[in-house]
Protein backbone atom coordinates (compact mmCIF):
# COMPACT_ATOMS: atom_id res chain seq x y z
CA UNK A 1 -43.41 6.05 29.90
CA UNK A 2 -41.16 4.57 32.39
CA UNK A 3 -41.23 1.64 31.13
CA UNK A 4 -40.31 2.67 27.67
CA UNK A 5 -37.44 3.91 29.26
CA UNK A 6 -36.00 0.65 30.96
CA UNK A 7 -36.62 -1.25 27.69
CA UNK A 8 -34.65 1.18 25.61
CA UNK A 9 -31.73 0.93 28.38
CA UNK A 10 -32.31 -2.76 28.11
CA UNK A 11 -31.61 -2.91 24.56
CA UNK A 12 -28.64 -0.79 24.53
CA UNK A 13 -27.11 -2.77 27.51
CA UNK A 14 -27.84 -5.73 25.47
CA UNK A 15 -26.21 -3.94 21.98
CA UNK A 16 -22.57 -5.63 21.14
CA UNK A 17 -19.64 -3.08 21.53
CA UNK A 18 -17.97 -1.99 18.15
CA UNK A 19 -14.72 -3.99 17.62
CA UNK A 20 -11.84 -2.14 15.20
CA UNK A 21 -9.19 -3.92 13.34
CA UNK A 22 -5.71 -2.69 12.42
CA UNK A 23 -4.66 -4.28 9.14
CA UNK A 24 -0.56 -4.15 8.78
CA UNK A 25 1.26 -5.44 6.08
CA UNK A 26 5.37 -6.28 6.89
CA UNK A 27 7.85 -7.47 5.07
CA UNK A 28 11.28 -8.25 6.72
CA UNK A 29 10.08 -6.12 9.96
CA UNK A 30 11.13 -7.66 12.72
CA UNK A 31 13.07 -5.01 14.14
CA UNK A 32 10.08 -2.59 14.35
CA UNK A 33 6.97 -4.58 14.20
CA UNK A 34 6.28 -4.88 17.77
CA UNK A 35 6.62 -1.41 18.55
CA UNK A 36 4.12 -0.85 15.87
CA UNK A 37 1.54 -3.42 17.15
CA UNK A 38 1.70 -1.77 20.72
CA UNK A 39 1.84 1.68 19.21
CA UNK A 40 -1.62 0.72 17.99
CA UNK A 41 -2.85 -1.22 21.14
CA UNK A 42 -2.03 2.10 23.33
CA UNK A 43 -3.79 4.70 20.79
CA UNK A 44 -6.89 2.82 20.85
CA UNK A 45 -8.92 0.42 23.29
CA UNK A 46 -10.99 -2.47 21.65
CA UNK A 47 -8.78 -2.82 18.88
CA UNK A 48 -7.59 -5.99 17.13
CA UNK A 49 -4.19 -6.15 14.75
CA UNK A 50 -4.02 -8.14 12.11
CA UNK A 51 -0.11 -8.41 10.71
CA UNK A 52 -0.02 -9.64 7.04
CA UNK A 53 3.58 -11.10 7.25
CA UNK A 54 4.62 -10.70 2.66
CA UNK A 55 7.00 -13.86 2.86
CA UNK A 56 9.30 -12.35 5.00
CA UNK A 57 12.70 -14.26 5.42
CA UNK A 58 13.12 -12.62 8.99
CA UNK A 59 11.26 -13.41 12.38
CA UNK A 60 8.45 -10.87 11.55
CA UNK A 61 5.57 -13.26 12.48
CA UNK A 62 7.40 -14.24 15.58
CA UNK A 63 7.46 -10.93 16.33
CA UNK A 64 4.00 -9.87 15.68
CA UNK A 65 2.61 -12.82 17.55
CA UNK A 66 4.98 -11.85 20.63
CA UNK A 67 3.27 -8.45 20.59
CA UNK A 68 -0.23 -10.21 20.34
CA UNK A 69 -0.85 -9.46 16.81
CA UNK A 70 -2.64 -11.96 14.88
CA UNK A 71 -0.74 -13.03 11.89
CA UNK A 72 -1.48 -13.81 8.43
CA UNK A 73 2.05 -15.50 6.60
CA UNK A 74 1.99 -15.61 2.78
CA UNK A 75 4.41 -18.30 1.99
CA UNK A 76 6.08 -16.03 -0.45
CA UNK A 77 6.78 -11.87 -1.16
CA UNK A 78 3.72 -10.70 -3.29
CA UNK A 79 5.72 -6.95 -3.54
CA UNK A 80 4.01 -3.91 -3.55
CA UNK A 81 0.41 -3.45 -3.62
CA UNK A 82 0.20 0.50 -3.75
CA UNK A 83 2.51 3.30 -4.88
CA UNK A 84 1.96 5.04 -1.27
CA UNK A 85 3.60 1.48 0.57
CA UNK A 86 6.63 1.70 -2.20
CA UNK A 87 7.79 5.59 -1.31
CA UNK A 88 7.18 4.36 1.99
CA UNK A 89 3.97 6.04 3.40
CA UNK A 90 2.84 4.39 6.74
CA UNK A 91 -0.75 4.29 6.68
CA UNK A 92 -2.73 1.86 9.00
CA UNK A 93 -6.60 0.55 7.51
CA UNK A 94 -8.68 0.18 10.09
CA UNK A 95 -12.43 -1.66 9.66
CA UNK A 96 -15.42 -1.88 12.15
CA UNK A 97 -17.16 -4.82 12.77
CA UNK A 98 -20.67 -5.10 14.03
CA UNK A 99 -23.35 -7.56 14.35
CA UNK A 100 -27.15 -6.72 12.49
């Protein structure tokens, strides 16, 4: 029995931690996009953001990257994707990430 006991302890030592992702798409943001990136950061620990920068023709990525947000740059504005972005709706996607 006891021994049962260390190996399931073992295993859940062993078990990698659950990883989030906060998926944020900006266009011409720079004036707000940091405070949104550590916004997230201080609502939730073990939590990666991912800025999708639409072709902005402002500093968004810089921005983003200053707040330690990784940054995905389309090289031009692909527009709306939903209704909810376009009447302006801030939602945030978030996605967790484990290994089998």
């Amino acid at each position: 029995m006891a021994r049962s006991a260390t190996t399931k302890q073992s295993n859940m030592q062993n078990k990698p931690k659950v990883k989030s992702i906060a998926v944020i798409p900006a266009y011409n943001e720079c004036e707000k996009i940091g405070q949104v990136v550590s916004a997230i950061r201080e609502s939730a620990e073990n939590i990666d953001v991912l800025v999708i920068d639409d072709g902005s023709t402002d500093n968004t990525s810089q921005y983003a990257r200053a707040a330690d947000a990784k940054v995905i740059r389309l090289c031009t504005n692909m527009g709306y994707v939903t209704p909810a972005v376009n009447s302006r709706h801030q939602s945030v996607f978030y996605a967790a990430f484990c290994h089998a």
